[in-house]
Every structure is written in structure tokens, then in C-alpha cells.
N, C-alpha and C. Protein backbone atom coordinates (compact mmCIF):
# COMPACT_ATOMS: atom_id res chain seq x y z
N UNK A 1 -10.78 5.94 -182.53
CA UNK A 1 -9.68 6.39 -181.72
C UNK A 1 -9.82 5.74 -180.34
N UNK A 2 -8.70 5.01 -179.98
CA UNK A 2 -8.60 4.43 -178.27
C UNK A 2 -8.20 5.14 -177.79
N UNK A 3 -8.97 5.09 -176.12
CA UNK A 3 -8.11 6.06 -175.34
C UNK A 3 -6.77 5.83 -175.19
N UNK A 4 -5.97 6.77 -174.27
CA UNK A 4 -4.45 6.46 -174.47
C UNK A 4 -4.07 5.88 -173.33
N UNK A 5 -4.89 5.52 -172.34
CA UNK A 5 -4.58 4.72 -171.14
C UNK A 5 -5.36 3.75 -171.11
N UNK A 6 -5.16 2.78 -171.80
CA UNK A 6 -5.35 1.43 -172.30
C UNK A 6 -5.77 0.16 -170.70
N UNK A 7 -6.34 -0.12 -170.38
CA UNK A 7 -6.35 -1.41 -169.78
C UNK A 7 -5.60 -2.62 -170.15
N UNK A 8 -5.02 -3.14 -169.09
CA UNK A 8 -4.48 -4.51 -169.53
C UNK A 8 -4.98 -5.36 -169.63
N UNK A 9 -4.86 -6.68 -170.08
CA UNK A 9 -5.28 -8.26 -170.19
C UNK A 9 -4.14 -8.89 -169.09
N UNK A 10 -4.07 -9.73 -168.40
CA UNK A 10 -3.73 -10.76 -167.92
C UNK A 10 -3.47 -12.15 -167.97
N UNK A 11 -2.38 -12.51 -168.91
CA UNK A 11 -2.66 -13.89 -169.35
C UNK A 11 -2.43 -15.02 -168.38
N UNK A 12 -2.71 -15.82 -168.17
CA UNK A 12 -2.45 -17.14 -167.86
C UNK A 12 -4.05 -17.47 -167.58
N UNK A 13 -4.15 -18.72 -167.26
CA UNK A 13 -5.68 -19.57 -166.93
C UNK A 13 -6.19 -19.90 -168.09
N UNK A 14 -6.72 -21.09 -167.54
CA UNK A 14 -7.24 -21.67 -168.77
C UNK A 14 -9.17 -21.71 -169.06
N UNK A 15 -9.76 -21.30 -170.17
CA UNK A 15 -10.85 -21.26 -170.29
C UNK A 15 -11.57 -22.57 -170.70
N UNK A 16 -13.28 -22.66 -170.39
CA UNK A 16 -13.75 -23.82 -170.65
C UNK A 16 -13.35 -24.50 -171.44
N UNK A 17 -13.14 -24.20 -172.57
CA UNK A 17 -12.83 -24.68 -173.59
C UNK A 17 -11.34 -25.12 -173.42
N UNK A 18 -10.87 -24.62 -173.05
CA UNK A 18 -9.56 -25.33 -173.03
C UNK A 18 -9.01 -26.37 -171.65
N UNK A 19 -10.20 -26.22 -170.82
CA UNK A 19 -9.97 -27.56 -169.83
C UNK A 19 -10.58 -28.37 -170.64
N UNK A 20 -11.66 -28.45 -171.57
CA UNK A 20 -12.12 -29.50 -172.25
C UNK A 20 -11.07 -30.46 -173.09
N UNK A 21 -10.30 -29.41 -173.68
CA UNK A 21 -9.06 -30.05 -174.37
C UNK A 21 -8.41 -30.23 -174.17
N UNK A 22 -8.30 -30.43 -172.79
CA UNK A 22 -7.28 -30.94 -171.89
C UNK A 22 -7.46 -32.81 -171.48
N UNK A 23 -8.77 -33.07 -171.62
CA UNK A 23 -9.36 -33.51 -171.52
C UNK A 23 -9.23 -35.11 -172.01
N UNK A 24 -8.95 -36.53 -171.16
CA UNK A 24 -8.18 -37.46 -171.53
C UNK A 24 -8.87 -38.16 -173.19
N UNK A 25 -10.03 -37.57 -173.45
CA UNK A 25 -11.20 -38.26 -174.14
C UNK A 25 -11.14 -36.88 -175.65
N UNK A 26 -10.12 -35.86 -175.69
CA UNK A 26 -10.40 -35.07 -176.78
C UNK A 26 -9.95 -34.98 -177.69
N UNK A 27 -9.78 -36.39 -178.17
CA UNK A 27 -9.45 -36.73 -179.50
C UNK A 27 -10.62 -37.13 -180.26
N UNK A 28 -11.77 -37.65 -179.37
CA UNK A 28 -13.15 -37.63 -180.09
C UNK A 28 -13.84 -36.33 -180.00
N UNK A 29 -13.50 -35.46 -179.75
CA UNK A 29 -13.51 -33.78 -180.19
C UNK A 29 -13.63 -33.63 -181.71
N UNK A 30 -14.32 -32.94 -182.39
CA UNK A 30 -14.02 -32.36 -183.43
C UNK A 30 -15.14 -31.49 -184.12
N UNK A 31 -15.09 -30.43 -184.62
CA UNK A 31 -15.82 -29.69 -185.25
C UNK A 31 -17.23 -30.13 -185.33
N UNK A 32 -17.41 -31.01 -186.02
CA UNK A 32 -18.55 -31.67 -186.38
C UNK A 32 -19.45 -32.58 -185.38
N UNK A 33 -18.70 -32.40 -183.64
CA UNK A 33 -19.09 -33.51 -183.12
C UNK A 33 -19.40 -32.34 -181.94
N UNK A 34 -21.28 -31.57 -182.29
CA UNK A 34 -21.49 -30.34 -181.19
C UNK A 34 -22.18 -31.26 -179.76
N UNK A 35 -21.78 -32.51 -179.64
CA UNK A 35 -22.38 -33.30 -178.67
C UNK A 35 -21.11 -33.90 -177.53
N UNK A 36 -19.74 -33.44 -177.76
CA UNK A 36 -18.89 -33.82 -177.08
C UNK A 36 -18.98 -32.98 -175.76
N UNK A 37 -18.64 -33.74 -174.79
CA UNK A 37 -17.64 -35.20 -174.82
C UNK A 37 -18.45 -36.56 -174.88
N UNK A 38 -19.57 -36.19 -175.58
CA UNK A 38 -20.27 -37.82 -175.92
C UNK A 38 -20.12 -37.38 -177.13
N UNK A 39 -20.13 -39.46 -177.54
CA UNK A 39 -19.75 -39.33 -179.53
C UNK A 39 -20.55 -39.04 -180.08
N UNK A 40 -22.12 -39.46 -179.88
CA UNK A 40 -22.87 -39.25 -181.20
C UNK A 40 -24.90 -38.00 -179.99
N UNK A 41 -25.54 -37.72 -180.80
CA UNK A 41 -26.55 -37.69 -180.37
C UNK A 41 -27.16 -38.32 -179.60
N UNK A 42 -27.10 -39.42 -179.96
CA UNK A 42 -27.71 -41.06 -179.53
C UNK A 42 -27.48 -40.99 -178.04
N UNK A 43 -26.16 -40.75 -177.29
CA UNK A 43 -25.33 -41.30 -176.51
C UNK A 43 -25.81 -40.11 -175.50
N UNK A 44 -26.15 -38.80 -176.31
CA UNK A 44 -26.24 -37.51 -175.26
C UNK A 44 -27.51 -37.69 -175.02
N UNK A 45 -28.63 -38.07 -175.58
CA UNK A 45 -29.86 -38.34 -175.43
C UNK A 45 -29.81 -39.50 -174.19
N UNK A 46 -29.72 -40.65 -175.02
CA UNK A 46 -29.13 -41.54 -173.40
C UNK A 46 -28.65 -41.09 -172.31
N UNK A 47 -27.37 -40.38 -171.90
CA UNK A 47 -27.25 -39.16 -171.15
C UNK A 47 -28.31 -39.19 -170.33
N UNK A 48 -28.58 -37.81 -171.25
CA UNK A 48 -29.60 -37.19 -170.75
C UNK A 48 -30.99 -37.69 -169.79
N UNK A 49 -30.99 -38.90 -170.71
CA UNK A 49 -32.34 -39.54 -170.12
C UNK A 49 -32.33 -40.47 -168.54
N UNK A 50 -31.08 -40.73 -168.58
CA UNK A 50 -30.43 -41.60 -167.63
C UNK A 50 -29.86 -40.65 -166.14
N UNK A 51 -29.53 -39.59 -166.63
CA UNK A 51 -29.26 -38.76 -165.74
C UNK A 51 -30.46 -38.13 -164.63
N UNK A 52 -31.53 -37.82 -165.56
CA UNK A 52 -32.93 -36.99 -165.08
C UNK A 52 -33.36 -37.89 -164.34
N UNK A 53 -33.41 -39.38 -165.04
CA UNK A 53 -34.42 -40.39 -164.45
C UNK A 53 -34.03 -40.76 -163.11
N UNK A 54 -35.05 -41.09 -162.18
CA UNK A 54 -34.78 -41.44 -161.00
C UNK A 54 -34.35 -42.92 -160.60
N UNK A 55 -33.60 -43.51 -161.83
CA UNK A 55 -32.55 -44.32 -161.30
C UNK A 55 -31.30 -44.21 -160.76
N UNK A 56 -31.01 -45.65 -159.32
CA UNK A 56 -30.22 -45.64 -158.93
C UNK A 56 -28.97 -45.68 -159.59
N UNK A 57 -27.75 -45.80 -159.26
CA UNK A 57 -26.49 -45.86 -160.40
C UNK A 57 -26.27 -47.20 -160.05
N UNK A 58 -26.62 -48.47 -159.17
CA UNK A 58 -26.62 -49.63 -159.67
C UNK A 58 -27.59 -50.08 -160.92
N UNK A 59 -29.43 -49.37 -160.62
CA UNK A 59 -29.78 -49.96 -161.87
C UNK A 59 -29.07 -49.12 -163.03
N UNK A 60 -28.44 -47.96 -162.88
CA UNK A 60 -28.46 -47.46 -164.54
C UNK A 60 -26.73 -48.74 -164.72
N UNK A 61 -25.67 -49.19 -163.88
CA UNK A 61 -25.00 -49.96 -164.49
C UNK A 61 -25.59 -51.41 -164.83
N UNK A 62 -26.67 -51.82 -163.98
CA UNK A 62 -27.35 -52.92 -164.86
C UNK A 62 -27.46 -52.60 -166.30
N UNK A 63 -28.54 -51.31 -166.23
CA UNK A 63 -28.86 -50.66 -167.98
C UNK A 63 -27.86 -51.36 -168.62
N UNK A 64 -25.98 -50.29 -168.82
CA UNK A 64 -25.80 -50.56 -169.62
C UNK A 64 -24.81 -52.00 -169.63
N UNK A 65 -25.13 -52.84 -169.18
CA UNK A 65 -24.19 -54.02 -169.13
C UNK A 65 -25.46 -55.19 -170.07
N UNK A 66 -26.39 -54.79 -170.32
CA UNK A 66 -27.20 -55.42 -170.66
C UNK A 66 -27.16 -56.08 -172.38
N UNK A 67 -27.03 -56.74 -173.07
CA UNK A 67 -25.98 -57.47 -173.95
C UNK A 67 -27.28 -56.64 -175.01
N UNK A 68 -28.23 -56.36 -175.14
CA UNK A 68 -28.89 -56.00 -175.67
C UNK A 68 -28.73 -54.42 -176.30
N UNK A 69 -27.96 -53.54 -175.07
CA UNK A 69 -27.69 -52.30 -175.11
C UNK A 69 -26.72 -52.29 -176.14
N UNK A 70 -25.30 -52.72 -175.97
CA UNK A 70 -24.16 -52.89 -176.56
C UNK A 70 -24.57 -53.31 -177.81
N UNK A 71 -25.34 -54.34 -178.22
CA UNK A 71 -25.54 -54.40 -179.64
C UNK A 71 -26.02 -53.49 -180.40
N UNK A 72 -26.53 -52.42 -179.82
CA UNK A 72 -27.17 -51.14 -180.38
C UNK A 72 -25.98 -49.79 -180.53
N UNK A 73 -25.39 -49.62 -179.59
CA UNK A 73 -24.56 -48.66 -179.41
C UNK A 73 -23.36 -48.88 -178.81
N UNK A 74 -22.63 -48.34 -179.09
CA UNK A 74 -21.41 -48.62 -178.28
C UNK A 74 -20.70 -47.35 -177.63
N UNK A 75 -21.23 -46.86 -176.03
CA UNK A 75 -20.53 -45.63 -175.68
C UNK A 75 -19.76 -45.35 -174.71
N UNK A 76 -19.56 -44.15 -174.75
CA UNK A 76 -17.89 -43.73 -174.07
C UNK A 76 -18.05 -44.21 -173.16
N UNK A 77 -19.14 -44.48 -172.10
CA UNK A 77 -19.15 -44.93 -170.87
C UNK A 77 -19.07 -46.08 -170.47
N UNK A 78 -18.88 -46.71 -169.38
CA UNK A 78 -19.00 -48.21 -168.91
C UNK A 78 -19.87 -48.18 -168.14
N UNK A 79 -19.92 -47.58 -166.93
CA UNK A 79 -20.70 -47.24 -165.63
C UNK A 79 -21.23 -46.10 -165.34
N UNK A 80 -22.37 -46.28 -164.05
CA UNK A 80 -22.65 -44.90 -163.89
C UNK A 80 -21.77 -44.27 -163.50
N UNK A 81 -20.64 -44.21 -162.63
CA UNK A 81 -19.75 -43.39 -161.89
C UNK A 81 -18.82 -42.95 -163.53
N UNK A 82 -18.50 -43.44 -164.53
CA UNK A 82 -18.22 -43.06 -165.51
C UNK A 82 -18.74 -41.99 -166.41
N UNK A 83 -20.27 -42.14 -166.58
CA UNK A 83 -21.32 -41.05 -166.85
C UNK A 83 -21.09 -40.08 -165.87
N UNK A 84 -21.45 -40.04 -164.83
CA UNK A 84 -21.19 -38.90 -163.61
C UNK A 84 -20.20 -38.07 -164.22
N UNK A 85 -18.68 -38.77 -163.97
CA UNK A 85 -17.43 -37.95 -164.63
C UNK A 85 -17.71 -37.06 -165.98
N UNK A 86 -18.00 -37.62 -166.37
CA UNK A 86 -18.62 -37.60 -168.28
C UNK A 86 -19.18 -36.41 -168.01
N UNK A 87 -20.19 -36.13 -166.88
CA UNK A 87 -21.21 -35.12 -167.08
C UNK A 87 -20.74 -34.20 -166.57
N UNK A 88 -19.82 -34.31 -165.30
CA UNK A 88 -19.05 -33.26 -164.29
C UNK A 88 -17.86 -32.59 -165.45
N UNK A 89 -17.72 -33.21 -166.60
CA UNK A 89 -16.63 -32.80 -167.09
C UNK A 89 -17.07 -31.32 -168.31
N UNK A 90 -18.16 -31.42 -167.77
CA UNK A 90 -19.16 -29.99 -169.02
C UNK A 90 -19.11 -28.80 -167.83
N UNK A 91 -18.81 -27.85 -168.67
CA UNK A 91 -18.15 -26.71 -168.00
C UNK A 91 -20.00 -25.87 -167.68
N UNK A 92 -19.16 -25.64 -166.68
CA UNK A 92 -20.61 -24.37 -165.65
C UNK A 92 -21.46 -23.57 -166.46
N UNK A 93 -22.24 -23.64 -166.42
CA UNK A 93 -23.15 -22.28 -166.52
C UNK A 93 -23.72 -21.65 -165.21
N UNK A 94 -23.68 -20.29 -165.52
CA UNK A 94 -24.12 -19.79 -164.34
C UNK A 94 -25.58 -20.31 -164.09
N UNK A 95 -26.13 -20.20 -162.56
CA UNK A 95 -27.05 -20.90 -162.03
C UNK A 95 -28.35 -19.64 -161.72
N UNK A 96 -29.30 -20.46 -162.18
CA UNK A 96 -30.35 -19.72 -161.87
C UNK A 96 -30.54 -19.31 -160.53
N UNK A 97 -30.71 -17.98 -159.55
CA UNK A 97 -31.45 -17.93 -158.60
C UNK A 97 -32.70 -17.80 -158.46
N UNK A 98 -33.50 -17.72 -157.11
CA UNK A 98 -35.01 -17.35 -156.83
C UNK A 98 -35.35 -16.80 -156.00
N UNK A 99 -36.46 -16.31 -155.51
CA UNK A 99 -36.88 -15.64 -154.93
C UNK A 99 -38.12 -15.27 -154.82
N UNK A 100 -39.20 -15.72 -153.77
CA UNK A 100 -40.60 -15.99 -153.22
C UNK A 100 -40.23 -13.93 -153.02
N UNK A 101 -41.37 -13.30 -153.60
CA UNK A 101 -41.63 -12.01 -152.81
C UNK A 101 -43.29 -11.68 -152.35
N UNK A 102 -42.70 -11.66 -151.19
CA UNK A 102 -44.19 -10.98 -150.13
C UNK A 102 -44.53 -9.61 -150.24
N UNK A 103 -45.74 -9.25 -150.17
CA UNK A 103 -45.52 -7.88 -150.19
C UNK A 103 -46.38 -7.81 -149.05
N UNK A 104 -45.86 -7.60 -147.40
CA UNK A 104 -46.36 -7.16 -146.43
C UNK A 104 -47.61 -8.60 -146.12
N UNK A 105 -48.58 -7.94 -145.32
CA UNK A 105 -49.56 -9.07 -145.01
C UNK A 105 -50.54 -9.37 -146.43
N UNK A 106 -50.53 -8.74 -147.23
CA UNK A 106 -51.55 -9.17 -148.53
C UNK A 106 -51.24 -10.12 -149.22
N UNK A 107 -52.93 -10.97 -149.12
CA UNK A 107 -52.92 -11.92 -149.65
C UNK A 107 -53.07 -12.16 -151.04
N UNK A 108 -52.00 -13.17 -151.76
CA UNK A 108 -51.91 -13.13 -153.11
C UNK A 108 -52.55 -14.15 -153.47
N UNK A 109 -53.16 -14.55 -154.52
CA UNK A 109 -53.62 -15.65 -155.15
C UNK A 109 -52.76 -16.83 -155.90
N UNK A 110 -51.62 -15.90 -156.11
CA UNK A 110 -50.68 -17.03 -156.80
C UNK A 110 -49.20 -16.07 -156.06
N UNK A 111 -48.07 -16.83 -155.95
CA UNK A 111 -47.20 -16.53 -155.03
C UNK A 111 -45.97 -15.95 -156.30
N UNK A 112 -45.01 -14.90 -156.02
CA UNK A 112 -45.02 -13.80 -157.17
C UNK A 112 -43.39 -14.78 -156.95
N UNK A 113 -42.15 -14.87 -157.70
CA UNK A 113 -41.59 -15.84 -158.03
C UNK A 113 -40.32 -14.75 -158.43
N UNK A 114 -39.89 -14.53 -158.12
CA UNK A 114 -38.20 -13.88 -159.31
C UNK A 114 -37.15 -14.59 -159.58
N UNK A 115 -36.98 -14.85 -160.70
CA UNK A 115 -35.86 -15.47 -161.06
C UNK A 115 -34.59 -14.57 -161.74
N UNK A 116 -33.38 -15.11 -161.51
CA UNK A 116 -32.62 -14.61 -161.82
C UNK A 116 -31.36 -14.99 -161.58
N UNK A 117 -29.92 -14.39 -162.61
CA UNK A 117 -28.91 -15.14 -162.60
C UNK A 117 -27.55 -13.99 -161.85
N UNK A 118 -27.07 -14.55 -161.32
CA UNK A 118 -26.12 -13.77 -160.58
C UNK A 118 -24.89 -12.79 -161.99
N UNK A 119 -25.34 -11.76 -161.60
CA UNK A 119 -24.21 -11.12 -162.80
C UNK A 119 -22.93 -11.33 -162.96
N UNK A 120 -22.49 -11.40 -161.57
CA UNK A 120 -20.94 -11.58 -161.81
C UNK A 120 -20.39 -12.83 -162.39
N UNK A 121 -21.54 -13.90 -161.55
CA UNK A 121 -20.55 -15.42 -162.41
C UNK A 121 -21.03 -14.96 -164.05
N UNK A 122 -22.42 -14.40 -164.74
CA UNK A 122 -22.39 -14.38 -165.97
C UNK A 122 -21.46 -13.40 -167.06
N UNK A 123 -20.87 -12.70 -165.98
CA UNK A 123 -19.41 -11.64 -166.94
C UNK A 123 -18.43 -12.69 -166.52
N UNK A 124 -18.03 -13.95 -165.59
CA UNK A 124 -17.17 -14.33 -165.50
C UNK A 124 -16.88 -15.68 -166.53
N UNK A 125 -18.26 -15.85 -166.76
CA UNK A 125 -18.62 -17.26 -167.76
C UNK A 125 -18.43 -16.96 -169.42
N UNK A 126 -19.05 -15.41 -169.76
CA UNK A 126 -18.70 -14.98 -170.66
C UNK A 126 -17.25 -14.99 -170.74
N UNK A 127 -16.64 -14.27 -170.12
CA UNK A 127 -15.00 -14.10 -170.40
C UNK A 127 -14.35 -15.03 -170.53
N UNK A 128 -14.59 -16.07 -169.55
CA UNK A 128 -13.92 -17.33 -169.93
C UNK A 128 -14.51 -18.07 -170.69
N UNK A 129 -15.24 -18.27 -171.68
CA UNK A 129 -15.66 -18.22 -173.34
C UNK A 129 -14.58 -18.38 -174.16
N UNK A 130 -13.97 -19.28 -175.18
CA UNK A 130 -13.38 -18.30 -176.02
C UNK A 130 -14.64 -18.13 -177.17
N UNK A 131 -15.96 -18.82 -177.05
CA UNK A 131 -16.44 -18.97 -178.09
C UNK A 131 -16.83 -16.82 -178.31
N UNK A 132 -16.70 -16.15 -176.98
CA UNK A 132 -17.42 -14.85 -177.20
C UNK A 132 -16.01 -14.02 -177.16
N UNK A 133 -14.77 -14.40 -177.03
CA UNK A 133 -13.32 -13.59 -176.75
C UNK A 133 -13.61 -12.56 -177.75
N UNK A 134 -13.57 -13.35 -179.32
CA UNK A 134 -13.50 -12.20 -180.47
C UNK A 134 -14.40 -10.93 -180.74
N UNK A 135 -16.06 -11.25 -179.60
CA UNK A 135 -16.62 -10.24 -179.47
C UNK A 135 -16.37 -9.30 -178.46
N UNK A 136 -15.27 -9.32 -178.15
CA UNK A 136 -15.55 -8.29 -176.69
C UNK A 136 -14.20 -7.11 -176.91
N UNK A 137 -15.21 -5.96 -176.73
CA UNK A 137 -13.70 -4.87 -176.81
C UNK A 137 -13.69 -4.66 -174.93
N UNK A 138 -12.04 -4.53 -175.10
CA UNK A 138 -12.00 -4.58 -173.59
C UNK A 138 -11.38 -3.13 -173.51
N UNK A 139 -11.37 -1.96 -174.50
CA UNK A 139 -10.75 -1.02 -174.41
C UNK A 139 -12.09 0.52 -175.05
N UNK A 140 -11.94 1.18 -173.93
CA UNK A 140 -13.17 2.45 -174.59
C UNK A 140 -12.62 2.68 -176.06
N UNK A 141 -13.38 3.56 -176.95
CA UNK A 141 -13.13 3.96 -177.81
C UNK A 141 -13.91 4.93 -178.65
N UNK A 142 -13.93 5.78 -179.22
CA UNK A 142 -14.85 7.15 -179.86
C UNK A 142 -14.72 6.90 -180.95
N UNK A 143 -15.62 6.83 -182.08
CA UNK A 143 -15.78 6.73 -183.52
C UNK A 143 -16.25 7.97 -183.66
N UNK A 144 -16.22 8.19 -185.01
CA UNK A 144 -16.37 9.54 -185.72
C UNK A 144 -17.20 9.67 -187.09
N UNK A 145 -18.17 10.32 -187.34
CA UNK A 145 -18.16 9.57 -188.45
C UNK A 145 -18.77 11.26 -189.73
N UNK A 146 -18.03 11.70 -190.58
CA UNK A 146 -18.53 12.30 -191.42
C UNK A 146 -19.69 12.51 -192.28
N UNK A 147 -20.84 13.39 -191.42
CA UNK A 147 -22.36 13.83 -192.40
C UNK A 147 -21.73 14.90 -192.62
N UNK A 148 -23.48 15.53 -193.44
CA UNK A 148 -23.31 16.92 -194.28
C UNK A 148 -23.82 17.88 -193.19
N UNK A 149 -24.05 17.07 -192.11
CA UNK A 149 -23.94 18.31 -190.61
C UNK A 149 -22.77 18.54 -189.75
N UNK A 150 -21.42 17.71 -190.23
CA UNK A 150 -20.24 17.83 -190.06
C UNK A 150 -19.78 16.43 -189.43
N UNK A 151 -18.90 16.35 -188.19
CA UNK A 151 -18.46 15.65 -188.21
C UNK A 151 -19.64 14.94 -186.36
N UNK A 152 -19.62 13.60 -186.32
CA UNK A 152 -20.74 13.16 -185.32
C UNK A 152 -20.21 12.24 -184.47
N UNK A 153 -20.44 12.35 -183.43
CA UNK A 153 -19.75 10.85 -182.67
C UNK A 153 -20.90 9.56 -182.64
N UNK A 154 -20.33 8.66 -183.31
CA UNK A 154 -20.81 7.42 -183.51
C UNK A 154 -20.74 6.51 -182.19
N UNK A 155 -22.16 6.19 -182.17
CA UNK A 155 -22.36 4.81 -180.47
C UNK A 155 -22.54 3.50 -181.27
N UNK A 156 -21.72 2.45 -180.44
CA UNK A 156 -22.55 1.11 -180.55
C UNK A 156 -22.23 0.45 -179.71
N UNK A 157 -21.70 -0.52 -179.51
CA UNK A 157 -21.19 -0.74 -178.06
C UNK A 157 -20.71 -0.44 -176.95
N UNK A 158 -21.19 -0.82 -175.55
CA UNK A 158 -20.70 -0.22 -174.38
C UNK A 158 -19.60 0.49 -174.58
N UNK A 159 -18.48 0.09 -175.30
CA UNK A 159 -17.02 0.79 -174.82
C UNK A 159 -17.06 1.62 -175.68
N UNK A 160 -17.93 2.08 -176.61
CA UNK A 160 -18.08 3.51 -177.48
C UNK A 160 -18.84 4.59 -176.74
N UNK A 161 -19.30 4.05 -175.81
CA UNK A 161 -20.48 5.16 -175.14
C UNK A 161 -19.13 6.37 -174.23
N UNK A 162 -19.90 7.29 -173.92
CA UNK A 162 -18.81 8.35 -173.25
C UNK A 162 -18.62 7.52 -172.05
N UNK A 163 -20.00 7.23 -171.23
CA UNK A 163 -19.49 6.25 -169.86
C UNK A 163 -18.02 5.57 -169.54
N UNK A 164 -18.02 4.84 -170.79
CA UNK A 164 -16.66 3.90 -170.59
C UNK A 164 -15.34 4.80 -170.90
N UNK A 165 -15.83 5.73 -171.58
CA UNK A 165 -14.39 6.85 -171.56
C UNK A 165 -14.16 7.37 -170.52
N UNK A 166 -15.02 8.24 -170.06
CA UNK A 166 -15.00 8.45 -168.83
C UNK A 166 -14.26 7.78 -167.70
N UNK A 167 -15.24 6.65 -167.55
CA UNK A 167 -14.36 5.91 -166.35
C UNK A 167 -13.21 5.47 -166.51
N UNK A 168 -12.83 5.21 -167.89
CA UNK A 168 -11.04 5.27 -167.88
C UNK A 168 -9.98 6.52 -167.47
N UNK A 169 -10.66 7.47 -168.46
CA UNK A 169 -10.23 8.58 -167.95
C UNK A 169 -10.14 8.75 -166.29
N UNK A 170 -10.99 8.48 -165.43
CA UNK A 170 -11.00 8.90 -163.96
C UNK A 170 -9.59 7.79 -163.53
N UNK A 171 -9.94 6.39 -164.21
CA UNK A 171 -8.25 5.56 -164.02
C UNK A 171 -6.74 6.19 -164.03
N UNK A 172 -6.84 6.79 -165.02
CA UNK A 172 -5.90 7.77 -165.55
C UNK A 172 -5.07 8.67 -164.17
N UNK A 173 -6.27 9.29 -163.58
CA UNK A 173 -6.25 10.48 -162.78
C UNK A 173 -5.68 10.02 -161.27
């Protein structure tokens, strides 16, 4: 049973996924290709390796102009400023923070470290998902469920718990 004062959705905006497919290059998109917007493994590995490494983006366009490269592979990119784009074009993940903690004047032997990710961009990264849309109830709701001790209220997700009834209910009011 849903409550009867429902929350809305808001449509318009577009999610990662769908700036990707917006995307002048997403016709080499497809199911089978979990390495886009590069074509093959090969190319994301290259990527990858080219990106980390502490080359300049003149030597990495030496790299690939090199007649040797091209006979091996042939990829989406031409240049580094091409790769750059390529890479700027992969949608956000939220970013790790940190945090050195002191505790007063005592001296530590090893320096105590917290890491952690900001919640809000990670409910905002989720939502704009569609890969997680189909998991998410955006509306409270009470299940019920018939034993031989009568009838029981069933929990499983956040929006089954009383909490989230609740705070709709106070919406309501």
C-alpha cells in the first residue's frame, strides 16, 4: 500500500547516459562495447596508460603519429587534445575527499587519514544513473504480510521503513 500523498518526479534533464548518446562518436556505442567511447580494450588500455604517464601531449602526439602505431591499431583518436576530449567526455564520479586528523598535541606514529565521499554528489550521481532508475522507489510504502500470528508489517527498503512514512506524512500536514 502507497501512501496517498505521493511525491513527484520532475522531468526534463538529461542523465549520464544520455549525454553520452548524445554524443558525436555514439554510433560506435553498443551493448557489447563496455569500453566506450573507446572501440576496443586495446585502445582503453592505451588510454589509460597514456593518460597516467607523465608524458607531455606533444610526446604522446609523436606516440601516436608513429607509422608503427597505426599498423597495429587504428583509434578513435588522432591527438592528444583529442584523447583529452575522449576522456572529459566520461561522465563524473563523485570524488574522493580527505582528511589528516590530529588529536590535540599527541604524538602519533603514523598520521590517521579519513577518507571519504561527499553524500550529496553520491545521491546525485546515483539518480542521474539510468543504469540504478529501475532500482529506486521514490514513494514510502507498507507491506503486509499474512503469518499464523496474524497479519505483520513487512521491512526492506528504506521507503518501507515507518521513517519514510512518516516524513511524508509530516509533508502532508
Amino acid at each position: 500500500m502507497y501512501h496517498t500523498n505521493q511525491g513527484e518526479s520532475i522531468r526534463g534533464g538529461l542523465n549520464h547516459l544520455q549525454h553520452m548518446d548524445q554524443d558525436e562518436f555514439a554510433h560506435i556505442c553498443d551493448s557489447e562495447n563496455v569500453y566506450y567511447p573507446f572501440v576496443s580494450q586495446s585502445e582503453w588500455e592505451l588510454t589509460n596508460w597514456l593518460a597516467s604517464s607523465a608524458l607531455a601531449q606533444k610526446e604522446i602526439d609523436t606516440y601516436l603519429h608513429l607509422q608503427c602505431v597505426h599498423i597495429l591499431v587504428q583509434f578513435s583518436f588522432n591527438t592528444a587534445k583529442d584523447l583529452c576530449t575522449c576522456i572529459k567526455s566520461l561522465p563524473e564520479v563523485p570524488h574522493w575527499c580527505f582528511q589528516e586528523i590530529k588529536v590535540g598535541s599527541y604524538q602519533m606514529k603514523d598520521l590517521i587519514i579519513l577518507y571519504w565521499h561527499d553524500g550529496l554528489e553520491v545521491v546525485k550521481h546515483l539518480f542521474s544513473n539510468l543504469v540504478f532508475a529501475h532500482c529506486m522507489d521514490m514513494h514510502p510504502y507498507q507491506e503486509f504480510e499474512e503469518t499464523v500470528n496474524g497479519v505483520e508489517h513487512v521491512y526492506g527498503e528504506f521507503m518501507s521503513a515507518d521513517h519514510a512514512w512518516e516524513i511524508q506524512v509530516s509533508y502532508s500536514e
